[in-house]
C-alpha atoms as a PDB file:
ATOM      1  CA  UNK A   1     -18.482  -8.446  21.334  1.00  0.00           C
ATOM      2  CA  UNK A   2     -21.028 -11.708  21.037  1.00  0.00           C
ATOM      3  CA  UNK A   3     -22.034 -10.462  24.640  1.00  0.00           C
ATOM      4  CA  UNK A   4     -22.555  -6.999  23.902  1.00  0.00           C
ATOM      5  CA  UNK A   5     -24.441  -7.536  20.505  1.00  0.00           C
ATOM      6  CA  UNK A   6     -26.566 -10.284  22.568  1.00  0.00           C
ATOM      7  CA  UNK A   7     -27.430  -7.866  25.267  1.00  0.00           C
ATOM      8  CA  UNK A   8     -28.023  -4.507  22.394  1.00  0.00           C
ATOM      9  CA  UNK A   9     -25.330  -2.508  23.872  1.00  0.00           C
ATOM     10  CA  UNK A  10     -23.188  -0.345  22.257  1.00  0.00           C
ATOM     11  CA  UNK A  11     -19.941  -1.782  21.186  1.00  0.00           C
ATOM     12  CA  UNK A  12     -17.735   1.615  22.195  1.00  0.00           C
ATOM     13  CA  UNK A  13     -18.952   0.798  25.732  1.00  0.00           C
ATOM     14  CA  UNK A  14     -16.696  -1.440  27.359  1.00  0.00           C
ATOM     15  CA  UNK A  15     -13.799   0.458  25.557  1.00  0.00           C
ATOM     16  CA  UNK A  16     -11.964   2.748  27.244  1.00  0.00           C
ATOM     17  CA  UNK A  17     -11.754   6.591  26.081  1.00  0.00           C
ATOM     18  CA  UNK A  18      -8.113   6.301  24.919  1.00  0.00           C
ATOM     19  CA  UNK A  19      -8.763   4.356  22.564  1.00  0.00           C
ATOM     20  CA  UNK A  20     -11.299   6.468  20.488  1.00  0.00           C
ATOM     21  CA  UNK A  21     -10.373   8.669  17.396  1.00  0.00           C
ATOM     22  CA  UNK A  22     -10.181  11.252  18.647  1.00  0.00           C
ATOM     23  CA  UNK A  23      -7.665  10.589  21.873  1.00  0.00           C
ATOM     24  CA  UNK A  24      -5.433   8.877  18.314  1.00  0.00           C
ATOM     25  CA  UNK A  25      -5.620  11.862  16.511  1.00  0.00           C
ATOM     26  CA  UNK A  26      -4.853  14.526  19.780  1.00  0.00           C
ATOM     27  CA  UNK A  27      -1.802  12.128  20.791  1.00  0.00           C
ATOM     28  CA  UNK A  28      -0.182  12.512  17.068  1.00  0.00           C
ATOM     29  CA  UNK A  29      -1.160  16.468  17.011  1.00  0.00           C
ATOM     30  CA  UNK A  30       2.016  17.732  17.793  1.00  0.00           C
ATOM     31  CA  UNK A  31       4.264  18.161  15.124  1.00  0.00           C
ATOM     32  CA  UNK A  32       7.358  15.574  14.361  1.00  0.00           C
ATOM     33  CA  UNK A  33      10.739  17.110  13.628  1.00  0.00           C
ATOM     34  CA  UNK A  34      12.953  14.907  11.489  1.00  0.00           C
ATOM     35  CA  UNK A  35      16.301  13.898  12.903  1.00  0.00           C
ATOM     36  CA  UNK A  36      19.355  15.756  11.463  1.00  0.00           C
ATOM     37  CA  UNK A  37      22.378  13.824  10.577  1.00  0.00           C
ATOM     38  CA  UNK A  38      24.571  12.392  13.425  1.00  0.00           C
ATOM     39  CA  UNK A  39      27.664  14.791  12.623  1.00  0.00           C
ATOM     40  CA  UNK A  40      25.607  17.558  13.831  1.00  0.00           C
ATOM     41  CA  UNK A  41      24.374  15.798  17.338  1.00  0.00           C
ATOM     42  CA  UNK A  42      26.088  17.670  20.780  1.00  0.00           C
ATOM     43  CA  UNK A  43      27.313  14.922  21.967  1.00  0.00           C
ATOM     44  CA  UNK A  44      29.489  15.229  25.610  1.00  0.00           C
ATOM     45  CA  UNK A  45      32.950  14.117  25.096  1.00  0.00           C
ATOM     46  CA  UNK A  46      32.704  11.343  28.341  1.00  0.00           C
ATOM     47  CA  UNK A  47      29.874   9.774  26.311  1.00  0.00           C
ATOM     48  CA  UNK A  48      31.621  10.129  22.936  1.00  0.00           C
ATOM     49  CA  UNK A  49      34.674   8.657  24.074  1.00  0.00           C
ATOM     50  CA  UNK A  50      32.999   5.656  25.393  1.00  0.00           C
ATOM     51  CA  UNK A  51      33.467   1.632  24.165  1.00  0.00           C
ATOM     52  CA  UNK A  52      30.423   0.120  23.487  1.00  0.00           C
ATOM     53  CA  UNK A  53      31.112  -3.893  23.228  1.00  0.00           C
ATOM     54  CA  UNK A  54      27.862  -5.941  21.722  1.00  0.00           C
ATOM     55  CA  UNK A  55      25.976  -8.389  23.663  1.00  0.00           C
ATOM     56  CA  UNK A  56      27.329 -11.851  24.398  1.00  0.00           C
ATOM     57  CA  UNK A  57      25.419 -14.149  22.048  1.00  0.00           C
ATOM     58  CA  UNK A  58      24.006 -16.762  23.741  1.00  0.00           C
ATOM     59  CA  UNK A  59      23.895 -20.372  22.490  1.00  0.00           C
ATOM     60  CA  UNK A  60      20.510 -21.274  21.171  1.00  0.00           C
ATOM     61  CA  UNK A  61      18.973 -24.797  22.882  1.00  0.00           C
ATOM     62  CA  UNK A  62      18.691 -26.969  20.249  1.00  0.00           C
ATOM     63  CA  UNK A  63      17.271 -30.668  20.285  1.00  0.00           C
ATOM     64  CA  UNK A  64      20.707 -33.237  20.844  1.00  0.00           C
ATOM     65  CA  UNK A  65      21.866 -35.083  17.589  1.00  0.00           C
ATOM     66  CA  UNK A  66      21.595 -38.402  17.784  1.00  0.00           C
ATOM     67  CA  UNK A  67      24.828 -40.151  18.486  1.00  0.00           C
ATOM     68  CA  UNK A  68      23.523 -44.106  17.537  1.00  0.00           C
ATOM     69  CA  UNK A  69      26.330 -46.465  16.248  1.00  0.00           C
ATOM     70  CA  UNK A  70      25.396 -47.838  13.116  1.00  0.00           C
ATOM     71  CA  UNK A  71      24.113 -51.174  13.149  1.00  0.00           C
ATOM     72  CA  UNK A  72      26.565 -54.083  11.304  1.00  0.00           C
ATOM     73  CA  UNK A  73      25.944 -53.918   7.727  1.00  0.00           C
ATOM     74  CA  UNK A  74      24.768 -50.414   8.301  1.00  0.00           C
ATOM     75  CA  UNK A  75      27.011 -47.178   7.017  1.00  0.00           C
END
């Protein structure tokens, strides 16, 4: 923007068209339907019947702990 107030162009002008108001408002035009409750979804029975397991955690890195023996006189 330094470049583009330096050299008096306008700021829009590097920016693409999507990104205007008016592409925003045009994207969002269409109306939104709110989702009913789940008891009422058609779902197929192979799909329904289906076990889904969650993901294996995996072990976060950590730094190592320090495994020092204590010095005499130490605890």
């Amino acid at each position: 923007m330094a470049v583009q107030t330096f050299k008096g162009m306008p700021i829009n002008a590097l920016c693409s068209d999507f990104f205007t108001i008016g592409w925003l408002k045009q994207a969002y035009a269409m109306a939104v339907n709110p989702v009913t409750k789940s008891e009422v979804w058609d779902i197929a029975d192979d799909v329904r019947t289906r076990v889904v397991l969650p993901w294996k955690k995996k072990r976060l890195t950590r730094r190592p702990k320090k495994n020092q023996m204590p010095y005499v006189g130490e605890k």
